[in-house]
Protein backbone atom coordinates (compact mmCIF):
# COMPACT_ATOMS: atom_id res chain seq x y z
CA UNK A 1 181.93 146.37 106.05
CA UNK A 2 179.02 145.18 107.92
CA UNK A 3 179.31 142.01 110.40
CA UNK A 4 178.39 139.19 107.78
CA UNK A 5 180.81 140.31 105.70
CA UNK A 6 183.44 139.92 108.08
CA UNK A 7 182.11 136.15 109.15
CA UNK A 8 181.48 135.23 105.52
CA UNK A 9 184.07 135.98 103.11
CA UNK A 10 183.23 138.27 99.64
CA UNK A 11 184.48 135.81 97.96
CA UNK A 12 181.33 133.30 99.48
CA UNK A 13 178.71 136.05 99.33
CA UNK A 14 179.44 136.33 95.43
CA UNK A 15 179.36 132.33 94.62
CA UNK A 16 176.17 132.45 97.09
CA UNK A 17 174.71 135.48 94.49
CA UNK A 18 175.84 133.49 91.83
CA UNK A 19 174.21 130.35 92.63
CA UNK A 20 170.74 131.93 92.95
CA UNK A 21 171.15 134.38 89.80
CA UNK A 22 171.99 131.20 87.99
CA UNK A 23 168.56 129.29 89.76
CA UNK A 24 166.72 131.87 88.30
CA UNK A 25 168.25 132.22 85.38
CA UNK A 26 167.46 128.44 85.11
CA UNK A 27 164.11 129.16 85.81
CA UNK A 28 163.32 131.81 83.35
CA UNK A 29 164.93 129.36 80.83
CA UNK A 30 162.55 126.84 81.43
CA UNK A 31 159.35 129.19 81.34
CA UNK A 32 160.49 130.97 78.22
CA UNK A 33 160.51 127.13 76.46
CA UNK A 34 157.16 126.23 78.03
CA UNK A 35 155.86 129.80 76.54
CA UNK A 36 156.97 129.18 73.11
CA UNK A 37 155.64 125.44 73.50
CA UNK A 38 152.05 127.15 74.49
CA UNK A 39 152.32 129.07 70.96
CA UNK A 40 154.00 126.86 68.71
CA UNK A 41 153.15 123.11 70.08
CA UNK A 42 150.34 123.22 72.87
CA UNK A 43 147.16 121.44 71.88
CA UNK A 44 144.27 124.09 72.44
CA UNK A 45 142.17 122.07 74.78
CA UNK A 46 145.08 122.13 77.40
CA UNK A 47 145.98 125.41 77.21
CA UNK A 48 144.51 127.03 79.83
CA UNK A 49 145.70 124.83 82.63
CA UNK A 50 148.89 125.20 81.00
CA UNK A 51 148.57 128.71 81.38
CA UNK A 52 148.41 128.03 85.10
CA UNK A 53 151.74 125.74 85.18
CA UNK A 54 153.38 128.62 83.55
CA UNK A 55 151.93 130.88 85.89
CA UNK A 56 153.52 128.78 89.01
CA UNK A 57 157.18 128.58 87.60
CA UNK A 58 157.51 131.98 86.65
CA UNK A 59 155.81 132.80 90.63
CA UNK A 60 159.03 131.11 91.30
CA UNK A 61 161.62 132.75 89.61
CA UNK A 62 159.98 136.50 90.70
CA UNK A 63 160.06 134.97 94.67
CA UNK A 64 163.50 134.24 94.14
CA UNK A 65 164.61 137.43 92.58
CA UNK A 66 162.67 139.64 95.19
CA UNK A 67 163.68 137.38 98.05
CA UNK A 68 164.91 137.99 101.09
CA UNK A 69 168.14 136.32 100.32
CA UNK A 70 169.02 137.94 97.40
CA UNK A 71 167.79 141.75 98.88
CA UNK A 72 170.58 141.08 101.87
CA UNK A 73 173.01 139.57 99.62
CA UNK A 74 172.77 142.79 97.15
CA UNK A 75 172.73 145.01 100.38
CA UNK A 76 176.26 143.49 100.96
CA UNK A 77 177.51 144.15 97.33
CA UNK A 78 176.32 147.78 97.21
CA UNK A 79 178.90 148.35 100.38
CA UNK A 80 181.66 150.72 99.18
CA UNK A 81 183.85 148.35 100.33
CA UNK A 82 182.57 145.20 97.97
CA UNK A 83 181.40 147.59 95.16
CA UNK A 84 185.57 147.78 94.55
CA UNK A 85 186.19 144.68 94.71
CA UNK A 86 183.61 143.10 91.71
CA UNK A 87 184.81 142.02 88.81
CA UNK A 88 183.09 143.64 85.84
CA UNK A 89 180.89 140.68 84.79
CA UNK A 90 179.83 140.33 88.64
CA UNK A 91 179.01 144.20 89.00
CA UNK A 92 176.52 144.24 85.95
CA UNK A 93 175.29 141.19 87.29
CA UNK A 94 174.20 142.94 90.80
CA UNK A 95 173.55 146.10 89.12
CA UNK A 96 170.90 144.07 87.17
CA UNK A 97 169.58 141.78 89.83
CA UNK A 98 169.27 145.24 91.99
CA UNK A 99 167.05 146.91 89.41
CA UNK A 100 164.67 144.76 89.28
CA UNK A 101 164.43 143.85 93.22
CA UNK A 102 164.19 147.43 93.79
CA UNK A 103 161.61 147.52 90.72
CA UNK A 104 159.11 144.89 92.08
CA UNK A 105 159.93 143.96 95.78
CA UNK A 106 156.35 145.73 96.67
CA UNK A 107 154.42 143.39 94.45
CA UNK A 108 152.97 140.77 96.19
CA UNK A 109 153.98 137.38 95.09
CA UNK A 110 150.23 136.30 95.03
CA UNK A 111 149.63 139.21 92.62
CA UNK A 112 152.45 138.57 90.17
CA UNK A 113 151.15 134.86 90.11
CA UNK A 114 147.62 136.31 88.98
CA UNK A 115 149.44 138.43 86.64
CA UNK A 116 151.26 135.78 84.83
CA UNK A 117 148.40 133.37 84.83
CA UNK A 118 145.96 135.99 83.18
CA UNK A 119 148.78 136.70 80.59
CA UNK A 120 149.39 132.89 80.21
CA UNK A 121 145.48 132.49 79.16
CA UNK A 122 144.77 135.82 77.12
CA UNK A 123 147.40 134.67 74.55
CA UNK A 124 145.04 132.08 73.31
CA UNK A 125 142.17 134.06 74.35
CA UNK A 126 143.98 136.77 71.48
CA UNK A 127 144.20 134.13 69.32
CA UNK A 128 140.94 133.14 69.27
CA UNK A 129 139.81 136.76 69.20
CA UNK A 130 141.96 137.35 65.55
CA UNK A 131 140.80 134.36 64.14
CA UNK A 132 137.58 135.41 64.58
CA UNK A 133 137.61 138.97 64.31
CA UNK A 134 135.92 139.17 67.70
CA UNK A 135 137.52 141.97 70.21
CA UNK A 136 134.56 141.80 73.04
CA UNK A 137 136.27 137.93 73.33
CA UNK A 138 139.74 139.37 74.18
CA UNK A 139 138.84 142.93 75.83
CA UNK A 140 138.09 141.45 79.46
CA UNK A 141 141.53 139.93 79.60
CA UNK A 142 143.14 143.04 77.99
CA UNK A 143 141.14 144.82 80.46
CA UNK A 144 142.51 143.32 83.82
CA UNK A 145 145.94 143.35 81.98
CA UNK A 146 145.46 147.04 81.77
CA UNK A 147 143.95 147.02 85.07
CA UNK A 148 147.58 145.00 86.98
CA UNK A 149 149.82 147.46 84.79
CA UNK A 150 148.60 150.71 85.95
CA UNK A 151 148.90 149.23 89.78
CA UNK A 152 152.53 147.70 88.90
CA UNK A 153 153.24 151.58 87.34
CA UNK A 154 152.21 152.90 90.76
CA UNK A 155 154.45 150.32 92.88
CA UNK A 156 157.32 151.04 90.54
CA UNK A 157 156.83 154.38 90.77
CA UNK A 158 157.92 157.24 88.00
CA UNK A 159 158.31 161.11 88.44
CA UNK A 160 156.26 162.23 85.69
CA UNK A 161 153.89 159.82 83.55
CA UNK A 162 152.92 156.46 84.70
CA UNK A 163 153.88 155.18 80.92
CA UNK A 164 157.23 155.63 82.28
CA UNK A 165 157.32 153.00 84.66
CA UNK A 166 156.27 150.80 81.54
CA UNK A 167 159.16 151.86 79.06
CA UNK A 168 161.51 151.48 81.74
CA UNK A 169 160.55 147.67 81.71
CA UNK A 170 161.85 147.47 78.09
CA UNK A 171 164.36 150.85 77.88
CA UNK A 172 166.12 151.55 80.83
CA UNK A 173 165.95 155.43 81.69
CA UNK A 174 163.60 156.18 79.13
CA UNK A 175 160.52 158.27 79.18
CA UNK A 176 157.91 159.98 77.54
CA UNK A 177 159.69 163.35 77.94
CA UNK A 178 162.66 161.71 76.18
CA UNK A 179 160.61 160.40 73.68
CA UNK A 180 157.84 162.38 72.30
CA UNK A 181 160.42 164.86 70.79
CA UNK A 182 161.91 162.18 69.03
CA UNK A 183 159.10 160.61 68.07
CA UNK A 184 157.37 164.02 66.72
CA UNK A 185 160.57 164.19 64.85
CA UNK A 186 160.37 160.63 63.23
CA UNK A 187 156.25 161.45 62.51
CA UNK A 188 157.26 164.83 61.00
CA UNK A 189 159.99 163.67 58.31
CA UNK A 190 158.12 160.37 57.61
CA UNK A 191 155.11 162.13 56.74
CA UNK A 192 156.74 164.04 54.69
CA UNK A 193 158.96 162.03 52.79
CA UNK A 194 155.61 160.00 52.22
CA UNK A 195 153.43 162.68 50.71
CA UNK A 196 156.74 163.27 48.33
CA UNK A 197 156.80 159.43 47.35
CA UNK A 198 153.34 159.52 46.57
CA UNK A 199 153.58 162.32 44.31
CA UNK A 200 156.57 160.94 42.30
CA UNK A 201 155.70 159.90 38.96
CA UNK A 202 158.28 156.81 39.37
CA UNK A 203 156.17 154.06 41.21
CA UNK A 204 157.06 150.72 41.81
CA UNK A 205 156.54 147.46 40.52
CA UNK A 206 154.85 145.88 43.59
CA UNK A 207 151.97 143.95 41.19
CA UNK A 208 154.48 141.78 41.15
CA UNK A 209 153.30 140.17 44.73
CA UNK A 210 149.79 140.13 43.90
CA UNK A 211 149.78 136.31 42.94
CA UNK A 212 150.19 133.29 45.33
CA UNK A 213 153.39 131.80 46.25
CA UNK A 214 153.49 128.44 47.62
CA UNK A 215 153.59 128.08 51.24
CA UNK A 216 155.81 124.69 50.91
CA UNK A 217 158.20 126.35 48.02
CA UNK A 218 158.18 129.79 50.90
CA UNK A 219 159.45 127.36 53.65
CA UNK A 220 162.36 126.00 51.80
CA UNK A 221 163.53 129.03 50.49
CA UNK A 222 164.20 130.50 54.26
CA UNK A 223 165.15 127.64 55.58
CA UNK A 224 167.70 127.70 52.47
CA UNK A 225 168.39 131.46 53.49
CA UNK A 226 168.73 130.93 57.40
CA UNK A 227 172.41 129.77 57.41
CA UNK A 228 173.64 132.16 55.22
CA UNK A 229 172.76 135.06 56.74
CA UNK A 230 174.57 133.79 60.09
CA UNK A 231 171.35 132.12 61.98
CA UNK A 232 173.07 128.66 63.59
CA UNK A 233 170.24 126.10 63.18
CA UNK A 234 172.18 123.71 65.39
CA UNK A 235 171.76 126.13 67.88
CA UNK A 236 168.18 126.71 67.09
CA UNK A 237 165.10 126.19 64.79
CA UNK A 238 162.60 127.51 62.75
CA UNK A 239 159.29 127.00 63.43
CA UNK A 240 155.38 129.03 62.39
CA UNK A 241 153.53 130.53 64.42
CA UNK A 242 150.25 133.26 64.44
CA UNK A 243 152.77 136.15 65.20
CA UNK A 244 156.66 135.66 64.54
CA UNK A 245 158.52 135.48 67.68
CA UNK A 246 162.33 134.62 68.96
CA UNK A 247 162.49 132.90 72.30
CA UNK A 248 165.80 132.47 73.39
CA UNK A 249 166.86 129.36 76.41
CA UNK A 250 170.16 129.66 76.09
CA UNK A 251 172.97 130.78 73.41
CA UNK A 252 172.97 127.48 72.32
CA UNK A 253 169.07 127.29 71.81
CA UNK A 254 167.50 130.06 70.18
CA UNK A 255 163.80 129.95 68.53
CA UNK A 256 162.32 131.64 66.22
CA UNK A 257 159.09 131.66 64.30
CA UNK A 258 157.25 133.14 61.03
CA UNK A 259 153.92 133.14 59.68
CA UNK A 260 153.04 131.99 56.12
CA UNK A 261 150.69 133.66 53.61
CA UNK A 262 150.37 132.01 50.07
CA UNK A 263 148.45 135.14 48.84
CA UNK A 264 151.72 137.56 50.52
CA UNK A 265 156.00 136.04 50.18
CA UNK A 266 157.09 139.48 51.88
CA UNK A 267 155.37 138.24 55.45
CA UNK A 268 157.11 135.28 55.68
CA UNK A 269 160.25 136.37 54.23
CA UNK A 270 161.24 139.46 55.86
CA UNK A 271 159.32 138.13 59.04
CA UNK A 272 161.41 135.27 58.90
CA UNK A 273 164.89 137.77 58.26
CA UNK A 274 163.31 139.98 60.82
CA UNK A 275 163.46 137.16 63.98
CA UNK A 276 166.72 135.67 62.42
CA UNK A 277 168.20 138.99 63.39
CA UNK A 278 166.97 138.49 67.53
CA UNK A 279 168.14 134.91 66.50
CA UNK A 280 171.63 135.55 65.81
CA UNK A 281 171.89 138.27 68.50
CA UNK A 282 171.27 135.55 71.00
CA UNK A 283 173.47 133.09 69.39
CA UNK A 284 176.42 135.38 69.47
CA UNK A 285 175.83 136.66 73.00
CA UNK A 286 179.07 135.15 74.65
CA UNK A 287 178.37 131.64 76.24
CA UNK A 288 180.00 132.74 79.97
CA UNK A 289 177.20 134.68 80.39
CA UNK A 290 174.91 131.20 80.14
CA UNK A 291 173.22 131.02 83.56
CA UNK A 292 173.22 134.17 84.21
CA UNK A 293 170.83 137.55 84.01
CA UNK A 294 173.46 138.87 81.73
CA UNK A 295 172.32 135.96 79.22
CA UNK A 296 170.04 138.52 76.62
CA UNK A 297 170.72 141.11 74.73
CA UNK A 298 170.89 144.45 76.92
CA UNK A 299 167.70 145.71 76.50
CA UNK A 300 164.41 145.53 73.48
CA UNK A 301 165.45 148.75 71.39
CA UNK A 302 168.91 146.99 71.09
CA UNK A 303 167.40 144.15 70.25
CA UNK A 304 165.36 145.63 67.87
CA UNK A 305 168.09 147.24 66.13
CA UNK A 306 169.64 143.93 65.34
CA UNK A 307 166.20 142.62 63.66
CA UNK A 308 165.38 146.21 61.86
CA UNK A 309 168.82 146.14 60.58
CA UNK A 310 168.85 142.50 59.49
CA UNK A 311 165.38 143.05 58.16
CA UNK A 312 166.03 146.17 56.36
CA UNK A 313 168.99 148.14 55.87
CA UNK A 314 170.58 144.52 54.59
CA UNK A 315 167.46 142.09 53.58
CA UNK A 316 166.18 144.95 51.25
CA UNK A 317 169.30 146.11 50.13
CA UNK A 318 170.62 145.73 46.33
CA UNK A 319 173.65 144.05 47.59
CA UNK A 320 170.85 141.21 49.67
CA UNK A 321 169.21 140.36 46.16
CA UNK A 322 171.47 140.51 43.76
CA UNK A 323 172.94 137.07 45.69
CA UNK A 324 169.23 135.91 46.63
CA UNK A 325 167.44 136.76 43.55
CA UNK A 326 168.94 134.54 41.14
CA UNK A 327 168.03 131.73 44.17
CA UNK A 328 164.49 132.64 44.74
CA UNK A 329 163.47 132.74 41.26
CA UNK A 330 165.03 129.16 40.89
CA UNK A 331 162.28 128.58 43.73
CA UNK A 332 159.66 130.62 42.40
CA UNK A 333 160.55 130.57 38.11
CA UNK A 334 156.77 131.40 37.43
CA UNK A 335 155.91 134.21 39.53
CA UNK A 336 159.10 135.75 39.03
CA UNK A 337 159.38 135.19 35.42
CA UNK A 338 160.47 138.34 33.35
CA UNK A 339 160.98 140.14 36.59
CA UNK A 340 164.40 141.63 37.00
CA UNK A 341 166.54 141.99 39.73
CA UNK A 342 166.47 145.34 40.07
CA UNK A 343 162.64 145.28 39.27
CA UNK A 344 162.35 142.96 42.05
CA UNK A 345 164.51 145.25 44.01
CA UNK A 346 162.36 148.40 44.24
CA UNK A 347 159.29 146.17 44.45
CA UNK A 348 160.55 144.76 48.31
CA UNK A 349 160.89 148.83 48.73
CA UNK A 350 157.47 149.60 48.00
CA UNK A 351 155.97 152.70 50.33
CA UNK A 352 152.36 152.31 50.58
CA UNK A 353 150.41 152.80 53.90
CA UNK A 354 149.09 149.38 54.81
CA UNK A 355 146.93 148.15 57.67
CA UNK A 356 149.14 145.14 59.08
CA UNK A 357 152.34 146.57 61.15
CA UNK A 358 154.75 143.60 60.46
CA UNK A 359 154.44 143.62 56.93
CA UNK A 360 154.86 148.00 56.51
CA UNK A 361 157.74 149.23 54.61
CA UNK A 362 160.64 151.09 56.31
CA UNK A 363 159.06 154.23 56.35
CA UNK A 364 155.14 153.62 57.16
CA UNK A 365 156.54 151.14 59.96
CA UNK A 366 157.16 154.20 62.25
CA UNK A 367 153.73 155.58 61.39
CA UNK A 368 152.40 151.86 62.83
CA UNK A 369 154.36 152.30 65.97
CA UNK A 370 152.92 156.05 66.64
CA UNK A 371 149.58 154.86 66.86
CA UNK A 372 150.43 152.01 69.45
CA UNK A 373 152.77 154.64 71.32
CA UNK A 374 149.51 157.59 71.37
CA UNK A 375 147.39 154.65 72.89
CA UNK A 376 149.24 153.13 75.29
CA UNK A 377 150.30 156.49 76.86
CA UNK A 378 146.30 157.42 77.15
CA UNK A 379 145.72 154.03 78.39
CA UNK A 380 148.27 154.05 81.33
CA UNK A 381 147.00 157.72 82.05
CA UNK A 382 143.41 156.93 82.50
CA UNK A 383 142.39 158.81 79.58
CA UNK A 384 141.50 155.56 77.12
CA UNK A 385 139.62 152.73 78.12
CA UNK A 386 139.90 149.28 76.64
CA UNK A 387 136.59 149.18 75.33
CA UNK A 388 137.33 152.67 73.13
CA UNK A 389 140.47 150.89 71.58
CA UNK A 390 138.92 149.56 68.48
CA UNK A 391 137.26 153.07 67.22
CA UNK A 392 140.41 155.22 68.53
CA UNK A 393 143.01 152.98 66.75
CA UNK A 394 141.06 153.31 63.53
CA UNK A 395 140.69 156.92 63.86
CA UNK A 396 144.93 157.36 64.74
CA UNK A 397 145.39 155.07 61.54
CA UNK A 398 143.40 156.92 59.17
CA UNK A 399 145.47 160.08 60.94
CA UNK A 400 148.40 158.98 60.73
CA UNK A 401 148.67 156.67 57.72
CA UNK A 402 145.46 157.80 55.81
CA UNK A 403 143.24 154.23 55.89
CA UNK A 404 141.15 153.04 57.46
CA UNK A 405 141.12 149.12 58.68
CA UNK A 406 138.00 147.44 57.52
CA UNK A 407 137.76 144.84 60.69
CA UNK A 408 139.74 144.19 64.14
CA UNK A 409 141.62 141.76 62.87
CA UNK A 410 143.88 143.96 60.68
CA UNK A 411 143.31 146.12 63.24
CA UNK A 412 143.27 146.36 66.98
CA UNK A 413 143.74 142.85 67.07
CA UNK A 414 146.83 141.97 64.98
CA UNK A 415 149.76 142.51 67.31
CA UNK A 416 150.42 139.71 70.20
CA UNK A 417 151.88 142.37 72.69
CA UNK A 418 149.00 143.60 74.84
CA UNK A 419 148.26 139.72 75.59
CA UNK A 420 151.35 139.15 77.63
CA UNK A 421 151.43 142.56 78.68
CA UNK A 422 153.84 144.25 76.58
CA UNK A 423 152.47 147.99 77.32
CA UNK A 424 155.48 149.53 76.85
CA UNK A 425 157.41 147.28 74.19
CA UNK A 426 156.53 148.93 71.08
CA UNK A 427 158.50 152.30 71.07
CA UNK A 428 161.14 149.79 71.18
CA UNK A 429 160.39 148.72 67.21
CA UNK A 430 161.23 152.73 66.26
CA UNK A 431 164.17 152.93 68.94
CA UNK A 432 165.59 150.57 66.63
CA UNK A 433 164.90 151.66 63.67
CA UNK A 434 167.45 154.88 64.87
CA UNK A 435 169.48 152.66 66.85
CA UNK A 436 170.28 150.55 63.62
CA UNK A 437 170.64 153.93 60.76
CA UNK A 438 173.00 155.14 63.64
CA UNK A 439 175.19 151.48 63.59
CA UNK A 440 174.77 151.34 59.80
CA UNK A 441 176.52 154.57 59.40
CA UNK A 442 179.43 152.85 61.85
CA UNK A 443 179.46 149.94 60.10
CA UNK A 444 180.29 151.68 57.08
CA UNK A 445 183.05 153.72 58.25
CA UNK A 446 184.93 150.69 60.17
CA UNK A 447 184.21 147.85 57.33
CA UNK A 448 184.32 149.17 54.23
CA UNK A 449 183.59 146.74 50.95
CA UNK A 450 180.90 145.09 53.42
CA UNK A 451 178.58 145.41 50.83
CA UNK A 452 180.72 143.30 47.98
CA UNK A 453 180.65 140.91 50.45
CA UNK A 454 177.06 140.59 50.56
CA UNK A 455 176.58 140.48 47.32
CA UNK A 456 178.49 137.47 46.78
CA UNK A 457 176.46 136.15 49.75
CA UNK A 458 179.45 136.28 52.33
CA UNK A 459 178.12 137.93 55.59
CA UNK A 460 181.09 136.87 58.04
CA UNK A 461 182.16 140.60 57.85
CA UNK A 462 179.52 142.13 58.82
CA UNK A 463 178.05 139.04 61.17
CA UNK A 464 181.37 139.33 62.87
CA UNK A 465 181.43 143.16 63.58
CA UNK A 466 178.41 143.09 64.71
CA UNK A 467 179.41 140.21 67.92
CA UNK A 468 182.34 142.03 67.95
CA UNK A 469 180.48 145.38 68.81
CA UNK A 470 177.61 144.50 70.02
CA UNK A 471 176.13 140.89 70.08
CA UNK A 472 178.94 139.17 72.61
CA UNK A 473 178.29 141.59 75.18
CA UNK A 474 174.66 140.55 76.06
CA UNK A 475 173.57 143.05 78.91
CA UNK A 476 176.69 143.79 80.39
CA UNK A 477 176.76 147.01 78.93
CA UNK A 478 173.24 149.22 79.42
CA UNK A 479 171.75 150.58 76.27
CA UNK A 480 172.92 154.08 76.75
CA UNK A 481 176.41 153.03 77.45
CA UNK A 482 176.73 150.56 74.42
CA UNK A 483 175.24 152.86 71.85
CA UNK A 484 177.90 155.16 73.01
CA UNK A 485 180.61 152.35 73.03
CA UNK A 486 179.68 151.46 69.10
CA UNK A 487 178.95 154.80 67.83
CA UNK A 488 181.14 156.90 69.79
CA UNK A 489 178.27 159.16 70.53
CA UNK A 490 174.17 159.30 71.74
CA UNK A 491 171.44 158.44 70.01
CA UNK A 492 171.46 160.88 67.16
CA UNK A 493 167.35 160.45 65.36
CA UNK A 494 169.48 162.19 61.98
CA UNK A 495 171.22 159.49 60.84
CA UNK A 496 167.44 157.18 60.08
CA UNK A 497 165.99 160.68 57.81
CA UNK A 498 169.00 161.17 56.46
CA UNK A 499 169.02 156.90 55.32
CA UNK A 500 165.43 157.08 54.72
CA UNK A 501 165.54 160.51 52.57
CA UNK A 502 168.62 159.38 50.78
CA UNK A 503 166.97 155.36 49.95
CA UNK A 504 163.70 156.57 48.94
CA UNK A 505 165.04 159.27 46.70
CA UNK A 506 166.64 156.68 44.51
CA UNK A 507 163.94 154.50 44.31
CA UNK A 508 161.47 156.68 43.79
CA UNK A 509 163.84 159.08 41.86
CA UNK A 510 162.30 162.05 43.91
């Protein structure tokens, strides 16, 4: 036990660690709500001084965490002597705060400041750029983003690929040795289920979306849906948005946004299903944990899970519509006139390659995410430069999903992530994907008649097994550990081709 532990008792040192977890935690509360103001709020002309407010608080919060103060205090806690004597709660709490000191304690705090002010501007710089279908606007700031993430890969170090250090940001422990066998996996049997569903003679009735829907009548029916499906609105809101996001404060204040197209329901809709899942997540993660680093779920694969499931496995289930269908033709009695449920049904379950990732189907979805995966590997390597992006993403799309996008917009340009400097974040979206088909299969061995439930548009069973399991436990548990703590085994890539195979085969009587 070294000397200050002796003057100062554990019992101090922990309320001291507290206290500045919490100040941080405060912190990063404050900057996520002035983010989501900068997207959802923020008049354009003040933007970009905004973007340098932002920049200062979140400057803050990295000081703090990388401080002196907290690096002696965690040197105390990793004593054999303390170790024994945390709490649970407490240890995760160090073991968390200790990752990322040890992560980014070499980055200077005049660099991270740059950082987060270049990120703060190239959102709207993004913006501007999709609106406008005008990449040469948004490639210098994706540029120096690309630039600061290949330094912060060297300063964080990694043992084999410098995309490491990057998914280890969003997946803890994982790497592209871990996942380019599952991901060649996931491209193999999508592919091929694919080229089966678009030989089947069976297709689906997806005309049925080519008509407008209004944008008013779209907003009421998921703000009608929201509650049902377990999203709290007095413990957040819905609000639109260029690119859905959920921003969570606190457990007691969680965001999320969707994007309306008159000329496409399915954006809004599942977008809107899609964040509700993050949504309720948050909501559910157990309110001690306010104020703290534990306060999130436990890492973005998880998180994803809880949106891909939400999204798919129950929003485009039979069991989902034949409660909601009845309901959103009330809404809708035109466009859905003469259009049955189950009609309706396989329409929502439509495979057809498409160019915009947010609004694929279950199965081309993975495709999307292979493309951003093949780039941002090259790009962290040194073998892709910025400027190539727009002619290398249309040749990976035509590759891997067999068309070919006509401008950036529903292109290069269509996902938010590069502009805050997500490198890293998109595996994630397909981690889910196998995360959730590996729950699902749980879920239907320990609550069984879940789906009569849904049906009669009663999701307590299922909303409550899943805070049970999962949601209540924010990051107290690491990915790895949880998975294994739900499941009662590893991530197992089967269980999402054998739900894929055994959906699609159905629907598209293969």
């Amino acid at each position: 036990m070294s000397e200050k532990v002796a003057a100062i008792s554990l019992e101090e040192l922990m309320k001291e660690f507290k206290e500045l977890d919490e100040k941080i935690t405060h912190f990063d509360a404050i900057t996520g709500l002035a983010d989501w103001d900068q997207k959802v709020m923020a008049p354009k002309k003040g933007r970009n001084e905004f973007a340098k407010a932002v920049g200062t608080l979140r400057t803050e919060a990295f000081k703090l965490a990388v401080s002196e103060e907290m690096g002696n205090l965690l040197k105390e806690f990793n004593s054999e002597s303390a170790r024994e004597k945390l709490d649970e709660v407490t240890a995760a709490q160090v073991r968390e705060r200790q990752e990322f000191y040890e992560r980014s304690k070499r980055i200077p705090a005049d660099m991270f400041k740059e950082y987060s002010v270049l990120t703060a501007q190239a959102n709207d710089a993004w913006e501007h750029a999709r609106e406008h279908n005008d990449f040469p606007h948004f490639a210098p700031y994706l540029e120096k983003i690309v630039d600061f993430k290949r330094k912060f890969a060297e300063i964080y170090g990694y043992e084999k690929h410098p995309y490491d250090a990057m998914l280890n940001e969003f997946e803890p422990g994982l790497t592209v040795e871990k996942l380019d066998p599952i991901f060649s996996k996931l491209r193999d049997t999508s592919v091929r289920l694919l080229e089966k569903i678009k030989q089947s003679t069976y297709q689906t009735p997806a005309e049925i979306f080519n008509q407008k829907f209004g944008v008013e009548k779209q907003k009421e029916f998921n703000r009608f849906i929201l509650p049902i499906i377990g999203f709290d609105l007095d413990a957040g809101r819905l609000d639109e948005t260029v690119h859905p996001f959920a921003q969570s404060i606190n457990s007691g204040d969680v965001r999320i946004t969707t994007r309306y197209l008159e000329d496409n329901v399915r954006s809004a809709l599942f977008g809107t299903i899609h964040e509700a899942g993050h949504g309720i997540y948050e909501q559910n993660i157990d309110s001690r944990f306010d104020g703290t680093v534990l306060a999130g779920g436990t890492s973005f694969g998880i998180h994803e899970s809880q949106s891909r499931f939400l999204e798919n496995m129950v929003g485009r289930s039979r069991e989902f519509w034949k409660y909601f269908y009845p309901k959103l033709v009330e809404f809708f009695p035109e466009q859905l006139a003469g259009v049955s449920e189950v009609e309706f049904y396989r329409a929502v379950n439509t495979v057809e390659p498409s160019f915009i990732r947010i609004e694929a189907d279950e199965l081309t979805y993975n495709l999307h995410i292979m493309v951003r995966y093949e780039i941002e590997k090259a790009l962290m390597a040194g073998e892709l430069e910025v400027h190539e992006l727009p002619a290398v993403w249309n040749k990976k799309m035509e590759e891997y999903l067999g068309i070919v996008p006509a401008f950036d917009s529903e292109g290069v340009l269509q996902d938010v992530h590069w502009s805050f400097g997500g490198i890293g974040y998109f595996p994630s979206y397909s981690l889910g994907n196998l995360y959730a088909a590996q729950i699902l299969n749980t879920l239907k061995n320990e609550v069984p008649g879940y789906e009569a439930e849904i049906a009669k548009g009663n999701f307590a069973p299922v909303n409550d097994w899943l805070k049970n399991r999962i949601h209540q436990y924010g990051s107290l548990y690491k990915p790895d550990e949880l998975i294994v703590r739900v499941t009662r085994e590893e991530l197992n890539a089967n269980y999402l081709a054998d739900y894929l195979n055994a959906k699609y085969t159905e629907i598209y009587k293969l």
